[in-house]
PDB file of N, CA and C in Angstrom:
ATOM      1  N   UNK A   1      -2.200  -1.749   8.936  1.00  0.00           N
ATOM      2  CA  UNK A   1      -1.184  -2.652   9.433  1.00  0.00           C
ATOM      3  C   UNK A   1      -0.337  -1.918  10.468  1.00  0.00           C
ATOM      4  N   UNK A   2      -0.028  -2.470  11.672  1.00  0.00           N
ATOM      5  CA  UNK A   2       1.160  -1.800  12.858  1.00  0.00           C
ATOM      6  C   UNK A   2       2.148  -2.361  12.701  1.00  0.00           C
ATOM      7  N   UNK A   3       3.086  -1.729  11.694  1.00  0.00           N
ATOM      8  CA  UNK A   3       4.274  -2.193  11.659  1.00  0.00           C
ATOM      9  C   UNK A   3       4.806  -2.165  12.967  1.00  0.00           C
ATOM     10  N   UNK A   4       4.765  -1.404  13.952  1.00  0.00           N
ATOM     11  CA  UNK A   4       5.801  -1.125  14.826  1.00  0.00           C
ATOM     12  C   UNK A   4       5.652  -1.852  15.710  1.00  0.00           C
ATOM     13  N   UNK A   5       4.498  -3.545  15.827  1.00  0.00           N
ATOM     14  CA  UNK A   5       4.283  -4.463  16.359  1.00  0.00           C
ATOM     15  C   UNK A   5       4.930  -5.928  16.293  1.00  0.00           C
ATOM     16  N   UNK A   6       5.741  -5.004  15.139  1.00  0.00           N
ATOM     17  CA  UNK A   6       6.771  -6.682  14.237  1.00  0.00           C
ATOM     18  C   UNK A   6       8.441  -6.145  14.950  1.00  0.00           C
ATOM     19  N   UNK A   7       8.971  -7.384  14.918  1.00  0.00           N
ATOM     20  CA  UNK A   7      10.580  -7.314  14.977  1.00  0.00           C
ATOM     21  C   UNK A   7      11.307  -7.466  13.629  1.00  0.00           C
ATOM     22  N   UNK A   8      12.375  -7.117  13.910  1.00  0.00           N
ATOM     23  CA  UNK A   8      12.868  -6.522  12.355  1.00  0.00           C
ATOM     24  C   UNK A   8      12.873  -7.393  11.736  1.00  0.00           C
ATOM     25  N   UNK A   9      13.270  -8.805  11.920  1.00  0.00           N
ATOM     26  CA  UNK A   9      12.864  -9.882  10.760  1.00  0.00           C
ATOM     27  C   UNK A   9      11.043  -9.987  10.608  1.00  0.00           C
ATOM     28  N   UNK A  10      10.409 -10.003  12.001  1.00  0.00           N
ATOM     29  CA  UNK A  10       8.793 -10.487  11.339  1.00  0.00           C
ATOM     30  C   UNK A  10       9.215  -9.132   9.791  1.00  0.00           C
ATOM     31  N   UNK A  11       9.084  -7.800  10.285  1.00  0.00           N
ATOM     32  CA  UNK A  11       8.764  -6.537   9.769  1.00  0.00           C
ATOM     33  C   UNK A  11       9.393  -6.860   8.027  1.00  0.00           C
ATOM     34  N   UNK A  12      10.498  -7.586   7.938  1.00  0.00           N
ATOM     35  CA  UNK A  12      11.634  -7.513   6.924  1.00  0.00           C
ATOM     36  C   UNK A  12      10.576  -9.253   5.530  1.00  0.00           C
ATOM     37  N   UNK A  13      10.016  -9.755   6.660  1.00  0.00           N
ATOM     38  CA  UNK A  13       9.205 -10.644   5.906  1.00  0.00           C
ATOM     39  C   UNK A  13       8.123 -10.590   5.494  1.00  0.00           C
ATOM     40  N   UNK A  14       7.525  -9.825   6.234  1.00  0.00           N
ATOM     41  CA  UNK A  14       6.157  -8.900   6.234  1.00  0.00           C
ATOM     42  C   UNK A  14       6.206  -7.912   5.099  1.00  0.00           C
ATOM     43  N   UNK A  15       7.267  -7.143   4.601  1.00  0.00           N
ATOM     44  CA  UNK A  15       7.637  -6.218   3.481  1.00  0.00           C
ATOM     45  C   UNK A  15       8.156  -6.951   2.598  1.00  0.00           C
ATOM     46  N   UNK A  16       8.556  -7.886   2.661  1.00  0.00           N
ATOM     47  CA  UNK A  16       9.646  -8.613   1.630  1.00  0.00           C
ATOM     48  C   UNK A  16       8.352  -8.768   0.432  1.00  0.00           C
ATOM     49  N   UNK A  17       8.738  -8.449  -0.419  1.00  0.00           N
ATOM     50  CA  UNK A  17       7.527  -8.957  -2.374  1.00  0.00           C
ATOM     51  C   UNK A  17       6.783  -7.685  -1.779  1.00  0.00           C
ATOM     52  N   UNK A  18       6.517  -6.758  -1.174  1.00  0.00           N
ATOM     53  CA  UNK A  18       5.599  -6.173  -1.067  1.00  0.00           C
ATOM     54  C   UNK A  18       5.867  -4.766  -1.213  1.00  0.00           C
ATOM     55  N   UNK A  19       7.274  -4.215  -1.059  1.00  0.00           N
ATOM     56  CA  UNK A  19       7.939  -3.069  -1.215  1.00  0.00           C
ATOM     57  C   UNK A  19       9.297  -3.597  -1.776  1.00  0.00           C
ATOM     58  N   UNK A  20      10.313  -2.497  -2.336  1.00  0.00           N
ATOM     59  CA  UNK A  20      11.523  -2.835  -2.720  1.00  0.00           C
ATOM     60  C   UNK A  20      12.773  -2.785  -1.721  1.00  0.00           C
ATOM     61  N   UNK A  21      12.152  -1.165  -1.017  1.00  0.00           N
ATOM     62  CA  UNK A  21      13.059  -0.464  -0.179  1.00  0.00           C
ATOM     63  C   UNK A  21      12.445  -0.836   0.887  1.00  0.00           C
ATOM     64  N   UNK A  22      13.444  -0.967   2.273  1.00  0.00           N
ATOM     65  CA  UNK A  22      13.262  -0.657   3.476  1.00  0.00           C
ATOM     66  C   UNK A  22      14.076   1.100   4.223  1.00  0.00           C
ATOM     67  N   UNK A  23      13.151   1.734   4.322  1.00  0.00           N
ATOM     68  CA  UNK A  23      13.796   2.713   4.697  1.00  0.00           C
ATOM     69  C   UNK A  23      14.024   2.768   6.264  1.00  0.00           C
ATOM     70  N   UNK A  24      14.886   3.447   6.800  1.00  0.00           N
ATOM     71  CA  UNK A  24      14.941   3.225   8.200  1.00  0.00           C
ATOM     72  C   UNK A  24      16.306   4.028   8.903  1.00  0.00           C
ATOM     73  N   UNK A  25      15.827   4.390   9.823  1.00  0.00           N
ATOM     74  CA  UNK A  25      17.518   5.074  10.869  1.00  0.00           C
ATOM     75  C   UNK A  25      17.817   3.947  11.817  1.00  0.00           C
ATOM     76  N   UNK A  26      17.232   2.438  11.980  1.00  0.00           N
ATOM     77  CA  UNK A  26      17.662   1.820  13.065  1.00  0.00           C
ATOM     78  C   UNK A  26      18.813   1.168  12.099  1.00  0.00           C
ATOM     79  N   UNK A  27      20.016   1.547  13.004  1.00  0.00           N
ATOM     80  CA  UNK A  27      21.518   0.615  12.946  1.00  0.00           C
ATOM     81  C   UNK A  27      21.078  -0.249  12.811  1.00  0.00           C
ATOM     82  N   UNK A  28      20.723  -1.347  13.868  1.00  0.00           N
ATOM     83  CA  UNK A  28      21.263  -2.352  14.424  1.00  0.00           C
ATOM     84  C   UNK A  28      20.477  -3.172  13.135  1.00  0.00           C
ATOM     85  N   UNK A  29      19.590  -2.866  12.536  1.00  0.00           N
ATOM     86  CA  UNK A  29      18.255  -3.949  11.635  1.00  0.00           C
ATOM     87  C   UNK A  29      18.854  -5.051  11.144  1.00  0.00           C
ATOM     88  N   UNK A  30      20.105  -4.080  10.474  1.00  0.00           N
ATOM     89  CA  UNK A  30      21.015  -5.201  10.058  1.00  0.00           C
ATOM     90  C   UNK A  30      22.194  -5.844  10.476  1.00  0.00           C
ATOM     91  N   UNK A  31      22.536  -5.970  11.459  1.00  0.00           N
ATOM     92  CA  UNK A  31      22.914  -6.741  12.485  1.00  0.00           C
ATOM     93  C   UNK A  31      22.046  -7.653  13.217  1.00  0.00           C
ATOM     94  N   UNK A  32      20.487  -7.484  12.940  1.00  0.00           N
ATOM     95  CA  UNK A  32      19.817  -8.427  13.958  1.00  0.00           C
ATOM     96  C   UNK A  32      19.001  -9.187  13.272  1.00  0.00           C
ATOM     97  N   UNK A  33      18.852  -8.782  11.910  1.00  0.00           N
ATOM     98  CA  UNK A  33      18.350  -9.767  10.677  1.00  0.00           C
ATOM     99  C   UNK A  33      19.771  -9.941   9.851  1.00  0.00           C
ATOM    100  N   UNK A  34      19.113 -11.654   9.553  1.00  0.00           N
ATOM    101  CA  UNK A  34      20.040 -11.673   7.909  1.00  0.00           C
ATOM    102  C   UNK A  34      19.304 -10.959   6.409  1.00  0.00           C
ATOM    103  N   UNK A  35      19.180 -10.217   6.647  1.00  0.00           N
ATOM    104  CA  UNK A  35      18.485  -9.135   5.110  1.00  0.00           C
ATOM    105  C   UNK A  35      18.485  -9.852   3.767  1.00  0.00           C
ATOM    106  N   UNK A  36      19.924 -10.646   3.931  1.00  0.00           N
ATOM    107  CA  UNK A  36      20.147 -11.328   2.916  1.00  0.00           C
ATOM    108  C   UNK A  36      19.182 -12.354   2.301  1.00  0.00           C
ATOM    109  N   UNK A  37      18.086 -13.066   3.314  1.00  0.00           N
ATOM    110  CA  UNK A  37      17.363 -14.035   3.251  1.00  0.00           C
ATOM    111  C   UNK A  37      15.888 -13.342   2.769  1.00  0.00           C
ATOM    112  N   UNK A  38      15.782 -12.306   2.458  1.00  0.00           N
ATOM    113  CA  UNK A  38      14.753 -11.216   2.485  1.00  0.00           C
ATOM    114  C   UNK A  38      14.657 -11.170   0.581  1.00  0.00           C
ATOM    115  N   UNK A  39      13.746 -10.651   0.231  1.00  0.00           N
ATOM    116  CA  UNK A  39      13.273 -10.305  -0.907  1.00  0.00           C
ATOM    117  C   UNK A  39      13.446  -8.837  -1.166  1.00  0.00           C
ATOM    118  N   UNK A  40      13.938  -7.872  -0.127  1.00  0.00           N
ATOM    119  CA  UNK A  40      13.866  -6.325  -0.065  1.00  0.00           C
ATOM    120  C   UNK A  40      15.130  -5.819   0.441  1.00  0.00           C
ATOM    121  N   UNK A  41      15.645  -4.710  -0.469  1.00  0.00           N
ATOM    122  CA  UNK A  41      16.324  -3.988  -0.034  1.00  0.00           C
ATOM    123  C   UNK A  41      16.585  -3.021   1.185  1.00  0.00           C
ATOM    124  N   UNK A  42      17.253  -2.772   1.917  1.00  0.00           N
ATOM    125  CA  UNK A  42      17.432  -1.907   3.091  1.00  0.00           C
ATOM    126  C   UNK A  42      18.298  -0.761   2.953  1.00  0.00           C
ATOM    127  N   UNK A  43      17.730   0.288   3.613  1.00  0.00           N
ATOM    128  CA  UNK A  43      18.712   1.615   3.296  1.00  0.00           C
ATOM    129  C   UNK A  43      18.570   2.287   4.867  1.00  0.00           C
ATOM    130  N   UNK A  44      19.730   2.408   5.259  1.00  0.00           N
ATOM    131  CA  UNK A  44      20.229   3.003   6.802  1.00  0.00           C
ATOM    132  C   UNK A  44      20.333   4.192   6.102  1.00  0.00           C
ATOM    133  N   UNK A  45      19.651   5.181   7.113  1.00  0.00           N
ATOM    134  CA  UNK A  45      19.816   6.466   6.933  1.00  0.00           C
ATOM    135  C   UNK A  45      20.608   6.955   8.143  1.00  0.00           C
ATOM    136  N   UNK A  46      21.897   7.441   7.849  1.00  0.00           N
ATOM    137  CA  UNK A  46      22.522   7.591   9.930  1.00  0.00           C
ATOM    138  C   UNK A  46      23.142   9.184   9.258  1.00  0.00           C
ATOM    139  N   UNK A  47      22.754   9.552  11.015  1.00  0.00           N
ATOM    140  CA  UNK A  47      22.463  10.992  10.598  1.00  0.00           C
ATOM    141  C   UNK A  47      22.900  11.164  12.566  1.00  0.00           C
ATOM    142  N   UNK A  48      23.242  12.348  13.255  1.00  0.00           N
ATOM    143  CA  UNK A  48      23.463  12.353  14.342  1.00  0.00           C
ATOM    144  C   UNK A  48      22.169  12.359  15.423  1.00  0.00           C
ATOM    145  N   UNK A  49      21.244  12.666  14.558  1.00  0.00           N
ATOM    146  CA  UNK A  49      19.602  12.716  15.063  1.00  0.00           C
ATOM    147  C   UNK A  49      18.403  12.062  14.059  1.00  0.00           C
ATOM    148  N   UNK A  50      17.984  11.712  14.807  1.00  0.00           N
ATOM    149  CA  UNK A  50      16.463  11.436  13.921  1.00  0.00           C
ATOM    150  C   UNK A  50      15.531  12.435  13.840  1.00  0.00           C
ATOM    151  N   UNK A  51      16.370  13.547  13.455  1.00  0.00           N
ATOM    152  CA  UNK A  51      15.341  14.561  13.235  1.00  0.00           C
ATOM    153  C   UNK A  51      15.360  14.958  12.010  1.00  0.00           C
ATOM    154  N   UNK A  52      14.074  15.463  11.526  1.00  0.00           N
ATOM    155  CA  UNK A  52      14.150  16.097   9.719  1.00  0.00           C
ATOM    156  C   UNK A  52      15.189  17.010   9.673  1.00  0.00           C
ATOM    157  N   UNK A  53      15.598  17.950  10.350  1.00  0.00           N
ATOM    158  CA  UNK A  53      16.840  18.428   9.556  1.00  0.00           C
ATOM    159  C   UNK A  53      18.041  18.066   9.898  1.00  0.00           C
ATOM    160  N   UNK A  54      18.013  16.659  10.522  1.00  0.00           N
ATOM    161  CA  UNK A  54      19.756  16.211  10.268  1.00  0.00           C
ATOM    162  C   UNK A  54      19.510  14.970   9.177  1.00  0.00           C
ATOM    163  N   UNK A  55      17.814  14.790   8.883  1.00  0.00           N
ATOM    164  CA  UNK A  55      18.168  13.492   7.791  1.00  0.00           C
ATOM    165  C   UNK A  55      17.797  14.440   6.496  1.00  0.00           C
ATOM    166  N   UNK A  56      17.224  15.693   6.006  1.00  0.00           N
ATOM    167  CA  UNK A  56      16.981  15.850   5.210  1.00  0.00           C
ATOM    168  C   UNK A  56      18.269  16.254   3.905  1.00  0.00           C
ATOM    169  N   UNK A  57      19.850  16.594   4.774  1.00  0.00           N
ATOM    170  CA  UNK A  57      20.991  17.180   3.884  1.00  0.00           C
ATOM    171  C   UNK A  57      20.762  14.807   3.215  1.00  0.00           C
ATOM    172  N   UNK A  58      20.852  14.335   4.080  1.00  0.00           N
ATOM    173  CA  UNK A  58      21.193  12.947   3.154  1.00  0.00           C
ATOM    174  C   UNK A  58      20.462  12.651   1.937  1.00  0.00           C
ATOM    175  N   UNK A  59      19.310  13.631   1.333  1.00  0.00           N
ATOM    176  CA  UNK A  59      17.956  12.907   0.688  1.00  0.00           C
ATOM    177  C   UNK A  59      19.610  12.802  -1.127  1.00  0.00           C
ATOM    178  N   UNK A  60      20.506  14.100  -1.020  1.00  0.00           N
ATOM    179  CA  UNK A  60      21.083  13.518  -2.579  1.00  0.00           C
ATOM    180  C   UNK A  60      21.310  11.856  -2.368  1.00  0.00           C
ATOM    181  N   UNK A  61      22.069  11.752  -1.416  1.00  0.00           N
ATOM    182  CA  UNK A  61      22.936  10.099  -1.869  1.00  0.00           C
ATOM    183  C   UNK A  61      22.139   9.389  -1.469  1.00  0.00           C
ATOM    184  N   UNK A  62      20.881   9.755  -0.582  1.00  0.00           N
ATOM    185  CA  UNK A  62      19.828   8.678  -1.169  1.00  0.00           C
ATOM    186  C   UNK A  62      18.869   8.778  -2.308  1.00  0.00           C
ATOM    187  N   UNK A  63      19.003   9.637  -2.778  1.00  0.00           N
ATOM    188  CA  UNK A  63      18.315   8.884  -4.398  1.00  0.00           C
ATOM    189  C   UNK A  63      19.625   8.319  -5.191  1.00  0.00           C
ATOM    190  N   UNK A  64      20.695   8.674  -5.021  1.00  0.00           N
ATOM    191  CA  UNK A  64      21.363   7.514  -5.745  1.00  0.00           C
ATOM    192  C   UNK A  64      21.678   5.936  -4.818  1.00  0.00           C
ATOM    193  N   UNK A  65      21.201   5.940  -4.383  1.00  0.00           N
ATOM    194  CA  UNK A  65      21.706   4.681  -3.541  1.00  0.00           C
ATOM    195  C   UNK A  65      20.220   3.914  -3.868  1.00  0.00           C
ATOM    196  N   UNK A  66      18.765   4.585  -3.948  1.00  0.00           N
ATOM    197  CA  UNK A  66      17.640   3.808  -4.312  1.00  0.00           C
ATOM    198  C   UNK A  66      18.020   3.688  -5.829  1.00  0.00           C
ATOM    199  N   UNK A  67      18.641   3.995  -6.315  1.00  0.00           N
ATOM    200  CA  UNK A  67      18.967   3.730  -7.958  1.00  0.00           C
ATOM    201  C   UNK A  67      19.903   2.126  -7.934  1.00  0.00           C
ATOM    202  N   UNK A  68      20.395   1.874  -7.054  1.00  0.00           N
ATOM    203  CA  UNK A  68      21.496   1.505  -7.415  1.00  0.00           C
ATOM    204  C   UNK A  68      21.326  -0.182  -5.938  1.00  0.00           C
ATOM    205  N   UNK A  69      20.522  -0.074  -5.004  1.00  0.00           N
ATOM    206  CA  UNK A  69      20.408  -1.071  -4.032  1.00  0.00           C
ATOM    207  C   UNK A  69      19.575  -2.143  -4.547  1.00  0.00           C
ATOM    208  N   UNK A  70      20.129  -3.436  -4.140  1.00  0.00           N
ATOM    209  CA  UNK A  70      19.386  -4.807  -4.726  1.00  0.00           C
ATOM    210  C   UNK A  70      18.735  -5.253  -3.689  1.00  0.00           C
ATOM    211  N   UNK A  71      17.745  -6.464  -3.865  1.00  0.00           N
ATOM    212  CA  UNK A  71      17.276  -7.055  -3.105  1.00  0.00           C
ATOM    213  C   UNK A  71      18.389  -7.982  -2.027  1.00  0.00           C
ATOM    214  N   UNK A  72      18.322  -7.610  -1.064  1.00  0.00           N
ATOM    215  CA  UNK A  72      19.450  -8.648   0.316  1.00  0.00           C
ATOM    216  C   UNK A  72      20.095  -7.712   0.603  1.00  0.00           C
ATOM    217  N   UNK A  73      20.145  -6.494   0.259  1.00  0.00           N
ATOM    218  CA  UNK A  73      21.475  -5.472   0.303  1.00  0.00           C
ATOM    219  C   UNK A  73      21.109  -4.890   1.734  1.00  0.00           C
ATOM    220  N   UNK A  74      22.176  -4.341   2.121  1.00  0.00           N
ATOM    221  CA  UNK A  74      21.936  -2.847   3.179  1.00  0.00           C
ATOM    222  C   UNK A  74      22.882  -1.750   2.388  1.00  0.00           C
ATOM    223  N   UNK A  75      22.336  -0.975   2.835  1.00  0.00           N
ATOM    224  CA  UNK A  75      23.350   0.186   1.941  1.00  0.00           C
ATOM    225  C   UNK A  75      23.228   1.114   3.331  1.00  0.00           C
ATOM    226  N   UNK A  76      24.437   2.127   3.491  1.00  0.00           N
ATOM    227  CA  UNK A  76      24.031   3.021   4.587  1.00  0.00           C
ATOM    228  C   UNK A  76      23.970   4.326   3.727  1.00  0.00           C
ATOM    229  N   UNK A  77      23.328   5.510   4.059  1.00  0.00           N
ATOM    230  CA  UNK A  77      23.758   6.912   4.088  1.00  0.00           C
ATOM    231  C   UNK A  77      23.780   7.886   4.896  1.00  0.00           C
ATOM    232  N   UNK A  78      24.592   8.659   5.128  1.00  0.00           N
ATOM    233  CA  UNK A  78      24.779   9.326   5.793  1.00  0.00           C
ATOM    234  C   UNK A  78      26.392   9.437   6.281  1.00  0.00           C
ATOM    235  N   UNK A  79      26.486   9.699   7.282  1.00  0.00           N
ATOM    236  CA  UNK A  79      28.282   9.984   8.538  1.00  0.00           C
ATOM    237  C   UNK A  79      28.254   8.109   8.355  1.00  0.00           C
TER     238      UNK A  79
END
């Protein structure tokens, strides 16, 4: 499957019943979908780079935030 051929709602309906989490560094996802209408959770990872070692200090408060995020949610971690 090419995810990276969908827009964030196709992508968010396309995952929805099929995963729990949406993982992701794009801001805007949720600003440009209603998530809420979705079956899957979303988790913003914001970090000053999208690089592994400015997202890897976030991995604690994201395992508590995958403990703890519902379906429609966004949760952010990071700055």
């Amino acid at each position: 499957m090419r995810w990276a051929s969908y827009n964030n709602g196709a992508l968010l309906a396309v995952a929805s019943g099929k995963f729990d989490v949406l993982l992701t560094t794009d801001q805007r996802l949720s600003y440009q979908s209603n998530v809420s209408n979705f079956a899957i959770a979303v988790v913003v990872l914001v970090a000053r780079r999208n690089k592994l070692e400015f997202l890897v200090p976030l991995v604690p408060e994201l395992k508590k935030v995958l403990g703890q995020v519902k379906p429609g949610e966004v949760r952010r971690v990071g700055i």
